[in-house]
PDB file of N, CA and C in Angstrom:
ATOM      1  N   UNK A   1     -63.022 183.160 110.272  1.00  0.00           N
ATOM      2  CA  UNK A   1     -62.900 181.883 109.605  1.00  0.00           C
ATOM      3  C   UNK A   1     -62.504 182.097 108.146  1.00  0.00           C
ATOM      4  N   UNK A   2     -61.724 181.453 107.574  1.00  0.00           N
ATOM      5  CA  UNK A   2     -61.297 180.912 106.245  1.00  0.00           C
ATOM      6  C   UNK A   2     -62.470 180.389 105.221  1.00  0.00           C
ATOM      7  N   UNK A   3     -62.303 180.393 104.520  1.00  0.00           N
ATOM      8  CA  UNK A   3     -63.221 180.217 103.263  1.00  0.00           C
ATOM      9  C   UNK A   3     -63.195 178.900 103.140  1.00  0.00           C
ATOM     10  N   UNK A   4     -63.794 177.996 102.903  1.00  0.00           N
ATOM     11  CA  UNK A   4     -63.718 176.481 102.282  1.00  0.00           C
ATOM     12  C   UNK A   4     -62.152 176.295 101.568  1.00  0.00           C
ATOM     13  N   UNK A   5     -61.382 175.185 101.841  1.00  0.00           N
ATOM     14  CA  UNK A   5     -60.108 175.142 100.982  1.00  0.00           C
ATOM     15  C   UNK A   5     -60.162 174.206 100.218  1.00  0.00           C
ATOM     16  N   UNK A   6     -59.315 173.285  99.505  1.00  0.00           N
ATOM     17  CA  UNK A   6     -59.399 172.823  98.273  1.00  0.00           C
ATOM     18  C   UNK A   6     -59.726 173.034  96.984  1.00  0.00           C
ATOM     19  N   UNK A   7     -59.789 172.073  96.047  1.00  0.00           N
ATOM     20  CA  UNK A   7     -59.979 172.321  94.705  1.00  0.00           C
ATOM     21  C   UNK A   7     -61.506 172.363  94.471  1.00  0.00           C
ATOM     22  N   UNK A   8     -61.522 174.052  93.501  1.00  0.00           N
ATOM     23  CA  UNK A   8     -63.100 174.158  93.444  1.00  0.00           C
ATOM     24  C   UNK A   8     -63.531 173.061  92.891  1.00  0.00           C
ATOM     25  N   UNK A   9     -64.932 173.270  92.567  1.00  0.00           N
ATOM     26  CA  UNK A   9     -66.025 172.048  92.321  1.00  0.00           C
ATOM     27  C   UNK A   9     -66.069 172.308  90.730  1.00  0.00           C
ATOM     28  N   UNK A  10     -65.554 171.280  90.057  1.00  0.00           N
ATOM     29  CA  UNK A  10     -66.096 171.303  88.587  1.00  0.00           C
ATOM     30  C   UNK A  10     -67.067 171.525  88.369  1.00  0.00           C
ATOM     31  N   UNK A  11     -66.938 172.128  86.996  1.00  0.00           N
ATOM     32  CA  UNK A  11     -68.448 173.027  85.990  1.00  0.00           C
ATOM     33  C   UNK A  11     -69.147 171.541  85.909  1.00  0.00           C
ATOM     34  N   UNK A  12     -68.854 170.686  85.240  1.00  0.00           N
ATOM     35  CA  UNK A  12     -69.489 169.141  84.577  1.00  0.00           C
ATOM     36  C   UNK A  12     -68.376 168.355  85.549  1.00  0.00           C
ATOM     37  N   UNK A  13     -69.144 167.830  86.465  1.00  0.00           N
ATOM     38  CA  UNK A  13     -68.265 167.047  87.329  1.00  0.00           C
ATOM     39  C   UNK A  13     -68.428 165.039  86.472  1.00  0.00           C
ATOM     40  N   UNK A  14     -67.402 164.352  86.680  1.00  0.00           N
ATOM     41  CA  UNK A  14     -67.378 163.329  86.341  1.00  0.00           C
ATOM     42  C   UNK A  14     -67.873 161.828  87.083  1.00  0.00           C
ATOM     43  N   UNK A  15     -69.157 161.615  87.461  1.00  0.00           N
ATOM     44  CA  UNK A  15     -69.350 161.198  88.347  1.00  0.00           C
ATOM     45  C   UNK A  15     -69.616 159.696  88.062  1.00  0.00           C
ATOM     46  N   UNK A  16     -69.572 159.236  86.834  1.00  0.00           N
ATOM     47  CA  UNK A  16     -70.131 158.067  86.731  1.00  0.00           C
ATOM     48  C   UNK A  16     -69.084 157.420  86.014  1.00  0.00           C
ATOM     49  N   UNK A  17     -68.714 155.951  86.332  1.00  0.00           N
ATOM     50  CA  UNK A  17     -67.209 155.071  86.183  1.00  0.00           C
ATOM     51  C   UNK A  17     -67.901 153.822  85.331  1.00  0.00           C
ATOM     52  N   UNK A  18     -66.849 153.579  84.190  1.00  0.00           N
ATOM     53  CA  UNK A  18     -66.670 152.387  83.172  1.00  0.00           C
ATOM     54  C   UNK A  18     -66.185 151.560  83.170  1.00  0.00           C
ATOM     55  N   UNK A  19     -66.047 150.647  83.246  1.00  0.00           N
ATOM     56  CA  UNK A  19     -65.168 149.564  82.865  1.00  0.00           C
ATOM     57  C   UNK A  19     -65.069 149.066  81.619  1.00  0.00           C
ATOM     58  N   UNK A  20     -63.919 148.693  80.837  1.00  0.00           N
ATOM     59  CA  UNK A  20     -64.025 148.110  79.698  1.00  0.00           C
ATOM     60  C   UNK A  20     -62.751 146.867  79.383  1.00  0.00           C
ATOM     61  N   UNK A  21     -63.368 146.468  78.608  1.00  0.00           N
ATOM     62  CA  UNK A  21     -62.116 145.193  78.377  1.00  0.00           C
ATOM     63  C   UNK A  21     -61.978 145.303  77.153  1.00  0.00           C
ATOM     64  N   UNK A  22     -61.221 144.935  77.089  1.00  0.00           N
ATOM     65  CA  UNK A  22     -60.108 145.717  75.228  1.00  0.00           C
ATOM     66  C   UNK A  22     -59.359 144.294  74.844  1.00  0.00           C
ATOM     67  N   UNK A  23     -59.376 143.860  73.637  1.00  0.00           N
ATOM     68  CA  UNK A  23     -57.970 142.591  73.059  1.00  0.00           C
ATOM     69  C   UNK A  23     -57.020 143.584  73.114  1.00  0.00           C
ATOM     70  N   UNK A  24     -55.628 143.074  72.867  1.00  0.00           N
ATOM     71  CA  UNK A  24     -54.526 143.313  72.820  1.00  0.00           C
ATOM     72  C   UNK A  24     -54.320 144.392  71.640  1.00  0.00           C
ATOM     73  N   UNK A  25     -55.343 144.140  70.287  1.00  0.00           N
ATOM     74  CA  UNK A  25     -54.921 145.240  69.161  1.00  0.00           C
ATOM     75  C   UNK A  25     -55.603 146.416  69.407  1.00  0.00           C
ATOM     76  N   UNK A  26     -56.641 146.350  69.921  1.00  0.00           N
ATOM     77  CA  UNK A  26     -57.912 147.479  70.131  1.00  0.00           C
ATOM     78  C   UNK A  26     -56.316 148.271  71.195  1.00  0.00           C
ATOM     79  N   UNK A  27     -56.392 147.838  72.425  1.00  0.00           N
ATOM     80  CA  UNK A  27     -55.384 148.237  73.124  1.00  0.00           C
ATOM     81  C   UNK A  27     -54.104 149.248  72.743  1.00  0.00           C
ATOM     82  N   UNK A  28     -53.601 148.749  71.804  1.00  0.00           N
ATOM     83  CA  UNK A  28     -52.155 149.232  71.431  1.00  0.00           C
ATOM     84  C   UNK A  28     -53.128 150.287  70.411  1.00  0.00           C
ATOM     85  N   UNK A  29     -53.705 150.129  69.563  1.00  0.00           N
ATOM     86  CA  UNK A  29     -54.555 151.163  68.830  1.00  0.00           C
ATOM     87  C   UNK A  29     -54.851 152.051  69.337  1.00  0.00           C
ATOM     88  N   UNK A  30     -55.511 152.349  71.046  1.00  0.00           N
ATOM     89  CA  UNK A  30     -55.623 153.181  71.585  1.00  0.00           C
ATOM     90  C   UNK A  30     -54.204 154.019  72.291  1.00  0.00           C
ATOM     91  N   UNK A  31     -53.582 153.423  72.736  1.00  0.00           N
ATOM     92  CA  UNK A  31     -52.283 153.806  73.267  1.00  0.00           C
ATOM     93  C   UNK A  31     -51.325 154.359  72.194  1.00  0.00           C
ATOM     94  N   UNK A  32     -51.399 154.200  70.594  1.00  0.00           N
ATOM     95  CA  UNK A  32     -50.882 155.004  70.146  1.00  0.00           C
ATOM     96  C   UNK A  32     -51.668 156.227  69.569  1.00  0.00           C
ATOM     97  N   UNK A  33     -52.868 156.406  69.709  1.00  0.00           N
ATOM     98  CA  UNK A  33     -53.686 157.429  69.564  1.00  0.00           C
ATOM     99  C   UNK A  33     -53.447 158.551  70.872  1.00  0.00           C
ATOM    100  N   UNK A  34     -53.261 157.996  71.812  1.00  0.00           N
ATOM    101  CA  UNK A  34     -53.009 158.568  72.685  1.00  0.00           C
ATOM    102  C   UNK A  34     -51.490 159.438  72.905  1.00  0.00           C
ATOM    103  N   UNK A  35     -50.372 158.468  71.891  1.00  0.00           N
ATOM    104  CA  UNK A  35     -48.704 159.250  72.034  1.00  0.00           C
ATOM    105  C   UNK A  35     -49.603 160.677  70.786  1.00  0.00           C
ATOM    106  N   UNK A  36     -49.960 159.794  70.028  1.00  0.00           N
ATOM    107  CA  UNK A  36     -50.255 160.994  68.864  1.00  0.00           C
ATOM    108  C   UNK A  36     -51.168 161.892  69.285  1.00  0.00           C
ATOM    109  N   UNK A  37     -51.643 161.997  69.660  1.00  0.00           N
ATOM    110  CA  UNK A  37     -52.639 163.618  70.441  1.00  0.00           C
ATOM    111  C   UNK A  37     -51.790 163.629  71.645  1.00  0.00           C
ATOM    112  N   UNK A  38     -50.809 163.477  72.502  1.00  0.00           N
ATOM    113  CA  UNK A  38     -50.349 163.398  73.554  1.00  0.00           C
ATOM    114  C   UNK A  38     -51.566 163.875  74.674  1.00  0.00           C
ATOM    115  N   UNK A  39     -52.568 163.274  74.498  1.00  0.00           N
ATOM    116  CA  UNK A  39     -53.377 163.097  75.837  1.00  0.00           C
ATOM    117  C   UNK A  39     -54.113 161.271  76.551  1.00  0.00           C
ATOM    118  N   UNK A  40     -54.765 161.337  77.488  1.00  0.00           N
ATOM    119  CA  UNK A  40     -54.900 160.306  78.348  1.00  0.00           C
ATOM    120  C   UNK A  40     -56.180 159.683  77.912  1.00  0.00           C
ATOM    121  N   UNK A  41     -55.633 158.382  77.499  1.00  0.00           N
ATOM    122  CA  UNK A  41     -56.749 157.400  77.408  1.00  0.00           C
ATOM    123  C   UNK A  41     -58.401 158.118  77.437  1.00  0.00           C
ATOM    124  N   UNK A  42     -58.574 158.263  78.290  1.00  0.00           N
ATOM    125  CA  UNK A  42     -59.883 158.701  78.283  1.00  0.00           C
ATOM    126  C   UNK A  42     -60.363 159.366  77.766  1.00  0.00           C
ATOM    127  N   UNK A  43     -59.728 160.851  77.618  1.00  0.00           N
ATOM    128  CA  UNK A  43     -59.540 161.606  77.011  1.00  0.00           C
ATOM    129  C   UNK A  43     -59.792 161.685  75.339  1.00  0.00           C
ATOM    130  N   UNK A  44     -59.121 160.313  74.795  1.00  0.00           N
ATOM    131  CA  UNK A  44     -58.901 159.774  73.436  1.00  0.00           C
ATOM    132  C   UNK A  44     -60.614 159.047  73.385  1.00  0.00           C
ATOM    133  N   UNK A  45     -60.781 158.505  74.707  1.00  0.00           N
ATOM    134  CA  UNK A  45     -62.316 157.736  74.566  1.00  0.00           C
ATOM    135  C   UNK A  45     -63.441 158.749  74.210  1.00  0.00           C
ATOM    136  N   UNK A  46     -63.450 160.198  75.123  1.00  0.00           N
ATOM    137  CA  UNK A  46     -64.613 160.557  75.148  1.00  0.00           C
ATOM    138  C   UNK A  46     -64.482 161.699  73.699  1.00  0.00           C
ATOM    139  N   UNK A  47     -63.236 161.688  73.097  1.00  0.00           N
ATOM    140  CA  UNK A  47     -63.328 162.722  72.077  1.00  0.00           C
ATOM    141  C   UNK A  47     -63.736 161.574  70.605  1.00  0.00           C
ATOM    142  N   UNK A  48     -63.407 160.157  70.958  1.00  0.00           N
ATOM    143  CA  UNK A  48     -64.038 159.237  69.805  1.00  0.00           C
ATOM    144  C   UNK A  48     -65.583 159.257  70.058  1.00  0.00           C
ATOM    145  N   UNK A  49     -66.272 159.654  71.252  1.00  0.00           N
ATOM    146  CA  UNK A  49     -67.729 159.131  71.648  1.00  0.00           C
ATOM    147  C   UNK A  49     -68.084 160.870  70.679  1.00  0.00           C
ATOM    148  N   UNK A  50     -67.330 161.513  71.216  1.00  0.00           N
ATOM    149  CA  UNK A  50     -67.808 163.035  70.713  1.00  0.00           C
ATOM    150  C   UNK A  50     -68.319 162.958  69.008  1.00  0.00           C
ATOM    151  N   UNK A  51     -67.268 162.719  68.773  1.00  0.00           N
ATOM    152  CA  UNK A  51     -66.773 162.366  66.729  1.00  0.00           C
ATOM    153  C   UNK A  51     -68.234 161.671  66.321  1.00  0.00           C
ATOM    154  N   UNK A  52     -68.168 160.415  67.084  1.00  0.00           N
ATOM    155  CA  UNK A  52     -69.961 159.303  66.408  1.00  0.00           C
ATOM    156  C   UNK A  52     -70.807 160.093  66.629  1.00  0.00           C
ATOM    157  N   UNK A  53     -70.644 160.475  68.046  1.00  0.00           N
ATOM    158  CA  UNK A  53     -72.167 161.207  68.398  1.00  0.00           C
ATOM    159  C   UNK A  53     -72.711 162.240  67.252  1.00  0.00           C
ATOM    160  N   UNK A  54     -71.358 163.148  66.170  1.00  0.00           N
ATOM    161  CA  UNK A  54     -71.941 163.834  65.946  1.00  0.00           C
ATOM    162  C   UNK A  54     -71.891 163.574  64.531  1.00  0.00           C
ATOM    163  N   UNK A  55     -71.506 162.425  64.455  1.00  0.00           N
ATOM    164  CA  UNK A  55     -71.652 162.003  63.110  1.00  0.00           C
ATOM    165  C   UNK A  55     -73.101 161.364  62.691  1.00  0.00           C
ATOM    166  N   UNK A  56     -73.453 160.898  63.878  1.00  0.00           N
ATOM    167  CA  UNK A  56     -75.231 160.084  64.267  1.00  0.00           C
ATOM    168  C   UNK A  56     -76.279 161.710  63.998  1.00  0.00           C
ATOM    169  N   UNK A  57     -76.065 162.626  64.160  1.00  0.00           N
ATOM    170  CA  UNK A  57     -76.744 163.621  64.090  1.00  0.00           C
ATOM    171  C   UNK A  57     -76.888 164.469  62.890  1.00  0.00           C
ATOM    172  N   UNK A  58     -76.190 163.366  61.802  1.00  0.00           N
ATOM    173  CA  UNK A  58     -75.659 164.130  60.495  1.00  0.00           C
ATOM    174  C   UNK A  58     -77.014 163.677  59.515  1.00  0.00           C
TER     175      UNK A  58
END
């Protein structure tokens, strides 16, 4: 027999989902934060949660 196939199992798996509702400026604010680091929305979310968090610890 073969070993298990697919994609291994993430270190910190992502298991828990958000929803959010945004106005139109918040919106475009994020979407150009996002051309300017060229990474994905979320991405842009959890590195702004990172930034407070560790600014709250200051």
């Amino acid at each position: 027999m073969s070993p298990r196939t697919g994609r291994p199992k993430a270190e910190n798996p992502k298991t828990k989902q958000l929803g959010v509702r945004l106005d139109k400026e918040t919106l475009a604010k994020l979407d150009t934060l996002t051309e300017y680091y060229e990474e994905t929305r979320v991405a842009v979310l959890r590195r702004g949660i990172e930034k407070l968090f560790s600014e709250l610890k200051k």
